[in-house]
Every structure is written in structure tokens, then in C-alpha cells.
N, C-alpha and C. Protein backbone atom coordinates (compact mmCIF):
# COMPACT_ATOMS: atom_id res chain seq x y z
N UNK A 1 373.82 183.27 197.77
CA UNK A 1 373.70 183.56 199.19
C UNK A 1 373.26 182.28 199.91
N UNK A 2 374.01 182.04 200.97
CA UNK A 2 373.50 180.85 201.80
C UNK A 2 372.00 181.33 202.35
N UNK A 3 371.74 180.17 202.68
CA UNK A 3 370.35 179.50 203.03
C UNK A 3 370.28 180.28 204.66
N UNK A 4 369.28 181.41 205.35
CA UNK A 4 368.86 182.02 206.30
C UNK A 4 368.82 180.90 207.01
N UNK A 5 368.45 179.49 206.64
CA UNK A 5 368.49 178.58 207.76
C UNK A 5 370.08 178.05 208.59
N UNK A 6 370.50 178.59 208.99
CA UNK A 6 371.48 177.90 209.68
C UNK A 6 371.34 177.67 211.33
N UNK A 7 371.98 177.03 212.01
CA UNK A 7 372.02 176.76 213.20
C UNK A 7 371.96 177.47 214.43
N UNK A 8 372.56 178.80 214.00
CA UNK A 8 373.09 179.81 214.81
C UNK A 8 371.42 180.51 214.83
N UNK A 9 370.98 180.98 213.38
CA UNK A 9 370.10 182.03 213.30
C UNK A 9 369.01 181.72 214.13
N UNK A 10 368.15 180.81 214.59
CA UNK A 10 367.08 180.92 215.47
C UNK A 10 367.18 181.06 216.80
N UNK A 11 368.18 181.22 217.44
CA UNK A 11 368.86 181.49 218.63
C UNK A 11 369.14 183.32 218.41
N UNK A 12 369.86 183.82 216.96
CA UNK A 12 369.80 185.10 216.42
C UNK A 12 368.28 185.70 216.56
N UNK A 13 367.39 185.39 215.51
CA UNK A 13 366.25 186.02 215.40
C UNK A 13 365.58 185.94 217.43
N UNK A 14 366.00 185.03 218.26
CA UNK A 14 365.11 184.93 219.27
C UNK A 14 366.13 186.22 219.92
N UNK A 15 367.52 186.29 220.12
CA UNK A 15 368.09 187.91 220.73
C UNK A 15 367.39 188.84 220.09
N UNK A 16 367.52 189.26 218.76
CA UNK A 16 366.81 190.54 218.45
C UNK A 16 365.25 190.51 218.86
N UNK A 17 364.49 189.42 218.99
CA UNK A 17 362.61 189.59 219.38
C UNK A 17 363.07 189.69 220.80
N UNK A 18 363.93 189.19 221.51
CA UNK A 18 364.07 189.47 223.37
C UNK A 18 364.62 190.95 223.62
N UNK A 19 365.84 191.24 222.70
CA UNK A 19 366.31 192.71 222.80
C UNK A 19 364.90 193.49 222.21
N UNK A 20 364.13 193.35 221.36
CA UNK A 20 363.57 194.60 221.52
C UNK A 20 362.48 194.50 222.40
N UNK A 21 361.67 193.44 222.82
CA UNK A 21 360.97 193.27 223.96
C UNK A 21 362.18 194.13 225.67
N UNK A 22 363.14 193.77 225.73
CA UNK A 22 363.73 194.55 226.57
C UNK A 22 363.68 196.00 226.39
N UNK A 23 363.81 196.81 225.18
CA UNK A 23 363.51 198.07 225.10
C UNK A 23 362.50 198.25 225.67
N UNK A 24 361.35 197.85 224.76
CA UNK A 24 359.85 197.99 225.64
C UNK A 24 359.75 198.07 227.34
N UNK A 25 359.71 197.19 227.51
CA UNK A 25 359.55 196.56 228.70
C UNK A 25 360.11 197.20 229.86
N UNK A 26 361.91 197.84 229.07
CA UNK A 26 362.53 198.46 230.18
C UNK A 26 362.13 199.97 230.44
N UNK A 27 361.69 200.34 229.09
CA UNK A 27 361.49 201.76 229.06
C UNK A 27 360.17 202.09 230.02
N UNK A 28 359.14 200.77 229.77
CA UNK A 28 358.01 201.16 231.04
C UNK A 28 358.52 201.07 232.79
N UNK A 29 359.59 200.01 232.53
CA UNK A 29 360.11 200.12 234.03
C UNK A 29 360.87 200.47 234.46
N UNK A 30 361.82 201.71 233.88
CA UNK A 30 362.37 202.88 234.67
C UNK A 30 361.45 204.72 234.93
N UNK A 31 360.30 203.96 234.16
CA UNK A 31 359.49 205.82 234.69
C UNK A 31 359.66 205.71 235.84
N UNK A 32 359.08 205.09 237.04
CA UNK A 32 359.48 205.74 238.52
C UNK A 32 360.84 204.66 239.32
N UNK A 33 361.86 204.62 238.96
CA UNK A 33 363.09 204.46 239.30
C UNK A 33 364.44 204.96 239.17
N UNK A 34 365.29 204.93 239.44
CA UNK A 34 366.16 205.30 238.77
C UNK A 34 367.21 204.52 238.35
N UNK A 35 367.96 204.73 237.31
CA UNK A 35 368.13 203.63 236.03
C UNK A 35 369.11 203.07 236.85
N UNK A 36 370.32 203.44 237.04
CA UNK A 36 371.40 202.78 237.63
C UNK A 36 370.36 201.49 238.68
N UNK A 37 369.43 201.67 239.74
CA UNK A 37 368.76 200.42 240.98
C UNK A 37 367.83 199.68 239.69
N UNK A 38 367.23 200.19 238.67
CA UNK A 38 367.08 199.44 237.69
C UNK A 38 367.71 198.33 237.03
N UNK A 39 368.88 198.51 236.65
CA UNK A 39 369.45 197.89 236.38
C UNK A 39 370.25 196.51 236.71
N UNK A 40 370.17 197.00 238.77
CA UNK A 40 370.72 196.38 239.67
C UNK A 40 369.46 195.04 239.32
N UNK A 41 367.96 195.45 239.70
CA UNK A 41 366.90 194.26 239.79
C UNK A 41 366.94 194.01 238.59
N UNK A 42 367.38 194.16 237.30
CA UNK A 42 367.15 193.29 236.15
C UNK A 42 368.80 192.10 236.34
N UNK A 43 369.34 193.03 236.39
CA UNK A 43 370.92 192.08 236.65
C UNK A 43 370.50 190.97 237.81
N UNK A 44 369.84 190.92 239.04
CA UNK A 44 369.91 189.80 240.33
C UNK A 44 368.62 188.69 239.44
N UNK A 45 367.84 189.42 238.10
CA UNK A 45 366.32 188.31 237.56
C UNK A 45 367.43 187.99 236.67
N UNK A 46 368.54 188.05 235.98
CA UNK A 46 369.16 187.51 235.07
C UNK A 46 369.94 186.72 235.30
N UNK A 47 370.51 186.98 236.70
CA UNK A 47 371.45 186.03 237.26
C UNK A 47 370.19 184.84 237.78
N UNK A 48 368.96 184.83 238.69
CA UNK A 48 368.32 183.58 239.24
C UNK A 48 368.33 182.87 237.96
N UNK A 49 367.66 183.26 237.01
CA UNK A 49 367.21 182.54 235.55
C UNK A 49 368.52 182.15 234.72
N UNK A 50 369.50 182.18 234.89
CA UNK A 50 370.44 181.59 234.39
C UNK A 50 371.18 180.80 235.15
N UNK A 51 371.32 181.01 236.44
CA UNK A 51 371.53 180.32 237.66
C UNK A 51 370.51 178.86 237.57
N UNK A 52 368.81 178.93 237.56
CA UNK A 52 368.22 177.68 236.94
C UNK A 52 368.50 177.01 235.94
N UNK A 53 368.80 177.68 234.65
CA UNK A 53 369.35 177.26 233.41
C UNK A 53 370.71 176.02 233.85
N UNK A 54 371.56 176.48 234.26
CA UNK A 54 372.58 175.91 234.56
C UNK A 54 372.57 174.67 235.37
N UNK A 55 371.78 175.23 236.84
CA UNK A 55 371.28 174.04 237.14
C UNK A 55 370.51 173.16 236.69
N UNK A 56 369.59 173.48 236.10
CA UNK A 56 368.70 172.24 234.99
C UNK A 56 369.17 171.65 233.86
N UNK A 57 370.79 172.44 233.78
CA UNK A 57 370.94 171.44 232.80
C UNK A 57 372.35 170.65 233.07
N UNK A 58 372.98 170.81 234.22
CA UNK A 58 373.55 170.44 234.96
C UNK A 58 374.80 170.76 234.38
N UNK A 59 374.96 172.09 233.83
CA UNK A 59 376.16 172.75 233.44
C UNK A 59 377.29 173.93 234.41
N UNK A 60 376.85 172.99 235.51
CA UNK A 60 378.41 173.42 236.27
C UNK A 60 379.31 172.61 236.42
N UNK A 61 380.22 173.81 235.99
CA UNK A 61 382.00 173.41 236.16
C UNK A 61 382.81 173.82 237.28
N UNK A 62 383.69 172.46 237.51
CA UNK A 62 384.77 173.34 238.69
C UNK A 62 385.23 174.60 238.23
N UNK A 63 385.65 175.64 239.39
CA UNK A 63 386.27 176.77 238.57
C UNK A 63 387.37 176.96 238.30
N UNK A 64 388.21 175.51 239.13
CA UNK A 64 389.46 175.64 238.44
C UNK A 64 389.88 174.82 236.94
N UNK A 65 388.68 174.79 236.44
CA UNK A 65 388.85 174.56 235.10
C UNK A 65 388.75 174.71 234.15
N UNK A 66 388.85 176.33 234.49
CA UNK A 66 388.34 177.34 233.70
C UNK A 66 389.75 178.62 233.42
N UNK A 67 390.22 178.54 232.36
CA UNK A 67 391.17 179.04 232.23
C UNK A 67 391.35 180.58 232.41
N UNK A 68 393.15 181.05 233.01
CA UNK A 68 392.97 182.61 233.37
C UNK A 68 392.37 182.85 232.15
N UNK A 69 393.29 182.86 230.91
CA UNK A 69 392.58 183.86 229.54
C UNK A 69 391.36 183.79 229.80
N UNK A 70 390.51 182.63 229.84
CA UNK A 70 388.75 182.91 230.37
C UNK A 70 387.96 183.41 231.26
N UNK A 71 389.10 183.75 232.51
CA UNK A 71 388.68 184.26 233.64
C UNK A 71 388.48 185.97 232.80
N UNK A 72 389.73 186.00 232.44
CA UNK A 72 389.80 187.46 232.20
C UNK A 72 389.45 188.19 230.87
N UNK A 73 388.89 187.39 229.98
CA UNK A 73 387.98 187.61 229.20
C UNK A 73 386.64 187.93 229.19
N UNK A 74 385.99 186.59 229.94
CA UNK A 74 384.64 186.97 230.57
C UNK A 74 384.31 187.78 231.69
N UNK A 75 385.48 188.46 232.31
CA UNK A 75 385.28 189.32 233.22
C UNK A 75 385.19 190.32 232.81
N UNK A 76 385.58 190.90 231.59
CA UNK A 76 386.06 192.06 230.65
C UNK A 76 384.60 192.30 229.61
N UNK A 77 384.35 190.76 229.76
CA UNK A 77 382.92 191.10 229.25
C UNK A 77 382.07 191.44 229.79
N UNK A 78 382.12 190.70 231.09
CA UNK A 78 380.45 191.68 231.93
C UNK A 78 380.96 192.68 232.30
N UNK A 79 381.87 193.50 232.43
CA UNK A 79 382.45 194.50 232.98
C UNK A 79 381.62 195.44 231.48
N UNK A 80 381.27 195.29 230.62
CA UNK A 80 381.43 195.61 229.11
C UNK A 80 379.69 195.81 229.04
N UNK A 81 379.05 194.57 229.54
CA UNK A 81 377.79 194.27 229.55
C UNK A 81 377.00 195.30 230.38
N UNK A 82 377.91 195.26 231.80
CA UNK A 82 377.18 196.09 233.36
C UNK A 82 377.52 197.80 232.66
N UNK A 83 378.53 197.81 231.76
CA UNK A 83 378.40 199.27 231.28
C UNK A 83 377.42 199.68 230.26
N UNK A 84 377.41 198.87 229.35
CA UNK A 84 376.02 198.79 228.66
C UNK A 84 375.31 198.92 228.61
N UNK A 85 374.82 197.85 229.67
CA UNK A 85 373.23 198.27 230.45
C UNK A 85 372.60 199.37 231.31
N UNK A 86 373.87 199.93 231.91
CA UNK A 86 373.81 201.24 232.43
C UNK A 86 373.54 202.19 231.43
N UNK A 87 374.25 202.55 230.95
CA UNK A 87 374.30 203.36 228.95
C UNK A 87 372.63 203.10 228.89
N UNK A 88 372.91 201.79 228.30
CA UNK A 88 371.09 201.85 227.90
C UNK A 88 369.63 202.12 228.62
N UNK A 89 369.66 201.82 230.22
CA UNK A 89 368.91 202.44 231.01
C UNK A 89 368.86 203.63 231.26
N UNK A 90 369.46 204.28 231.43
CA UNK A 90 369.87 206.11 231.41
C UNK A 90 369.13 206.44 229.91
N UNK A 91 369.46 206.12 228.85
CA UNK A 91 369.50 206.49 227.68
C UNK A 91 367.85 206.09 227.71
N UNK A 92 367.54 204.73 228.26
CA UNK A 92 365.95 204.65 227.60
C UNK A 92 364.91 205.80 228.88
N UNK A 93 365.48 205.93 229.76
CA UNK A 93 364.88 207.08 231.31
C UNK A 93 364.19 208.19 230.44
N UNK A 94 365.88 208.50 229.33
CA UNK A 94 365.54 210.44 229.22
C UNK A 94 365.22 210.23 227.99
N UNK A 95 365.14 209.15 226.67
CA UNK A 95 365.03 209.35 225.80
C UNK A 95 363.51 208.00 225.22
N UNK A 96 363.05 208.69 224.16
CA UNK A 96 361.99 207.38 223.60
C UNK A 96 363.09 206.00 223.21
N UNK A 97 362.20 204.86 223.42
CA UNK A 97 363.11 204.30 223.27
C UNK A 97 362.66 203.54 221.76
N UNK A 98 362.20 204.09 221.18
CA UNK A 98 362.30 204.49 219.20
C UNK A 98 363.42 204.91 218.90
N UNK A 99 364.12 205.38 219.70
CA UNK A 99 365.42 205.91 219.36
C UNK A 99 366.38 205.79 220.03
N UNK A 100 366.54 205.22 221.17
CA UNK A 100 367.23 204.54 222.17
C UNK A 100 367.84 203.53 221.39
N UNK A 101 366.90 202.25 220.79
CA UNK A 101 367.29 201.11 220.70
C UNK A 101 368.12 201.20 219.32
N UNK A 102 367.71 202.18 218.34
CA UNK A 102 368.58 201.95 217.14
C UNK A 102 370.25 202.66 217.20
N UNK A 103 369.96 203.51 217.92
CA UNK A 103 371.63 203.86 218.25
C UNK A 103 372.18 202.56 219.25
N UNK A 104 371.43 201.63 220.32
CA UNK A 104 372.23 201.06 220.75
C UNK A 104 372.30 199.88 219.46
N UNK A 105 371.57 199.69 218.51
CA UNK A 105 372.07 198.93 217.51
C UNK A 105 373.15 198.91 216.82
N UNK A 106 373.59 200.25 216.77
CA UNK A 106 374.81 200.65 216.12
C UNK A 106 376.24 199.44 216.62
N UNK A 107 375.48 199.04 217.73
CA UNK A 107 376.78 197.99 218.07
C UNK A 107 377.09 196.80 217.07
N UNK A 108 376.12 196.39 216.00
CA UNK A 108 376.07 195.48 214.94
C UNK A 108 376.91 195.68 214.09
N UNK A 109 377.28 197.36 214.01
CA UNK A 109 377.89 197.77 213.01
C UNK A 109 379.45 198.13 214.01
N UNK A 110 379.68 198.61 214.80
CA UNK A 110 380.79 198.16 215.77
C UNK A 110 381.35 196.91 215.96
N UNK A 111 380.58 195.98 216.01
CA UNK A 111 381.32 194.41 216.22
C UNK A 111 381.41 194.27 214.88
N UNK A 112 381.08 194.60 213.58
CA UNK A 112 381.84 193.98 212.26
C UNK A 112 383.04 194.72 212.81
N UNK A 113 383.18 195.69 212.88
CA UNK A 113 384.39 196.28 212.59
C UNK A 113 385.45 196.01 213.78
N UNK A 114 385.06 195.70 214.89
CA UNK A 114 386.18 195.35 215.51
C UNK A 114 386.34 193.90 215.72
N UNK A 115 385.44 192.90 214.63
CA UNK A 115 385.84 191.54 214.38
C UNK A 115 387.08 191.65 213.25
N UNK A 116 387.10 192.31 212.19
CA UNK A 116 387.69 192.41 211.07
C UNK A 116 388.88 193.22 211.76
N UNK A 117 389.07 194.16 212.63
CA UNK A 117 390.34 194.63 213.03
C UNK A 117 391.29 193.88 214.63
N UNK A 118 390.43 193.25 214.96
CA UNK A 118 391.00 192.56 216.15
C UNK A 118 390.28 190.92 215.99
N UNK A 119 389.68 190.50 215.75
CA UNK A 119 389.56 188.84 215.69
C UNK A 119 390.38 188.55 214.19
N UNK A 120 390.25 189.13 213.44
CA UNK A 120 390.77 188.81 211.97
C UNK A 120 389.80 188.53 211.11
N UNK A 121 388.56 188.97 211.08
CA UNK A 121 387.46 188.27 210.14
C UNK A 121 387.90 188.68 208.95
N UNK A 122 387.07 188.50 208.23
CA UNK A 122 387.16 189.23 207.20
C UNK A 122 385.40 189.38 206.52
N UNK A 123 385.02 190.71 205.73
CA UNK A 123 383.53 190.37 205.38
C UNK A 123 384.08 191.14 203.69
N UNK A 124 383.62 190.46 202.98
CA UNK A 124 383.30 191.09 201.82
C UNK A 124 382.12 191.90 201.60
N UNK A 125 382.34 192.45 199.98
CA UNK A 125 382.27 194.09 200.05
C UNK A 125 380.45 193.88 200.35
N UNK A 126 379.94 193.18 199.41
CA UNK A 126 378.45 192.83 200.27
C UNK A 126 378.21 193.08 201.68
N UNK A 127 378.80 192.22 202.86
CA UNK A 127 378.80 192.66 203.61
C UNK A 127 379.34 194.19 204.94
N UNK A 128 380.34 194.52 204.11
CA UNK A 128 380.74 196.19 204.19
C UNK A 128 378.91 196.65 203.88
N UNK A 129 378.52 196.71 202.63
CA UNK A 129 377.42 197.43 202.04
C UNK A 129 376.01 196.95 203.45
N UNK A 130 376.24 195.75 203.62
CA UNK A 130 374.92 195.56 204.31
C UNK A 130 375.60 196.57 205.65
N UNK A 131 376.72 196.45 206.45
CA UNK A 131 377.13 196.77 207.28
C UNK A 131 376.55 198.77 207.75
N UNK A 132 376.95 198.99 206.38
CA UNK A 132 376.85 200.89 206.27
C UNK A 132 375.70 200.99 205.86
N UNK A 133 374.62 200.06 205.44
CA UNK A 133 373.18 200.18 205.43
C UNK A 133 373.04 200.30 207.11
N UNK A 134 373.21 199.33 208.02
CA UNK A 134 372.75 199.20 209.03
C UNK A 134 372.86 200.25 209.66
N UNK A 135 373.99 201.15 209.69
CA UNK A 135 374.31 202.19 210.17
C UNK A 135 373.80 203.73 209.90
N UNK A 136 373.42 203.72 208.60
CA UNK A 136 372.69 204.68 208.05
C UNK A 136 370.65 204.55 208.34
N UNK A 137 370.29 203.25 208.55
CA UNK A 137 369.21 202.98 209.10
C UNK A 137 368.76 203.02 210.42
N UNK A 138 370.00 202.94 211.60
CA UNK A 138 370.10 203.68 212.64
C UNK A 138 369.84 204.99 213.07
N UNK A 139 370.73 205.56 212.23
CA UNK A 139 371.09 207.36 212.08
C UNK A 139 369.90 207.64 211.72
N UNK A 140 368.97 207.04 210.61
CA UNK A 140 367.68 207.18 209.92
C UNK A 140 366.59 207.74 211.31
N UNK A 141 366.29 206.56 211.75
CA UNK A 141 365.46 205.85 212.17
C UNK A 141 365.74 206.87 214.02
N UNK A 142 366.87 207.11 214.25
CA UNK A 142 367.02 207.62 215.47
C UNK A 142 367.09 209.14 215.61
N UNK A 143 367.75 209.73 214.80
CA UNK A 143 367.45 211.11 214.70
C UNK A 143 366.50 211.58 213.23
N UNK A 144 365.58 212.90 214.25
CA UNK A 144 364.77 213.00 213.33
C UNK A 144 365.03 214.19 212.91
């Protein structure tokens, strides 16, 4: 087995400690709101703070140099994201979010499978096995 240290993973381990700090965090701040205008003020703090990001690091591009396939990819993605986050605010409102967050985990086990049927990955059977662990530790862990 390769070495946990690779390039990618500390950027990995810092999404999963920020995603579940977002469970937390969000689940205290939709008790008196409602999820959909929730969602709206986390989306306008995600856009300033990445909006600085960009500017501080002086990563803007013209936009015409940014290709359609990219236009309409990344549009397909936040379109994907803004549904998401809706899903998951509603879901953390009416439900604990002990159990909120591991069904929305289930997406770990969704993106193997629609990397391997639409990007072309491929994972061996190890990873199948870790894959249907993840999924069964979900199901575990979320319904009681």
C-alpha cells in the first residue's frame, strides 16, 4: 500500500475536518432559520472568502479564456453543489446531524462509482471492499 503521505491527502484530511465542522456548525445555525435563507448567507460568506482567496493570490482570469466545455461543466457543478447544500440544510433542520452527515457521506461511495462508470477509473477489488465498507458504515452509523 502506498505511503498516506501524498500531496493531495492534506488538503483531503483538511475537507473531511471542515465538512464535519460544517455539520456542526450548520446544524446550530439553522434552529431559528429556515434552511433554504440559510443556505443563501453561507453561499454570499463562501463566495467573499474565495473572492479574497483569488484576489490574494492574484488568480484571475479573463473569461474568455475559459473554455465552453468549462463553462458548462462548472456550471453543472454548482448547479449540483446549490442542490446539495439545500438537501443538506433541510436534512440537518429536521434531522440530528449524527445522522445527517453519514448518509450525506454516502457520496464517497457514489463518486467511486460514477468515476469507474463515467470517467473510466478503475479501483481494484481492495478498493470495491473499502468502498462497501464505507457504505455499510454509513447505513451503520445513520440508522438506528
Amino acid at each position: 500500500m502506498k505511503s498516506l503521505i501524498q500531496p493531495w491527502t492534506l488538503w483531503a484530511f483538511g475537507a473531511a475536518a471542515f465538512a464535519a465542522l460544517t455539520a456542526i456548525l450548520a446544524k446550530i445555525g439553522v434552529a431559528n432559520v429556515q434552511s433554504d435563507f440559510a443556505t443563501f448567507i453561507r453561499t454570499v460568506v463562501i463566495l467573499a472568502i474565495v473572492t479574497g482567496i483569488v484576489t490574494a493570490g492574484g488568480n484571475w482570469q479573463p473569461l474568455s479564456s475559459i473554455t465552453t466545455k468549462t463553462w458548462v461543466f462548472l456550471t453543472l457543478s454548482g448547479c449540483a453543489t446549490g442542490a446539495s447544500w439545500l438537501c443538506y440544510f433541510r436534512a440537518l433542520q429536521v434531522g440530528d446531524a449524527s445522522r445527517v452527515a453519514p448518509v450525506d457521506k454516502l457520496s464517497v461511495v457514489m463518486v467511486a462509482v460514477f468515476g469507474v462508470a463515467f470517467l473510466g477509473e478503475k479501483l481494484s477489488l481492495e478498493n470495491w471492499l473499502g468502498v462497501a465498507l464505507i457504505a455499510a458504515g454509513s447505513i451503520l452509523v445513520a440508522f438506528r
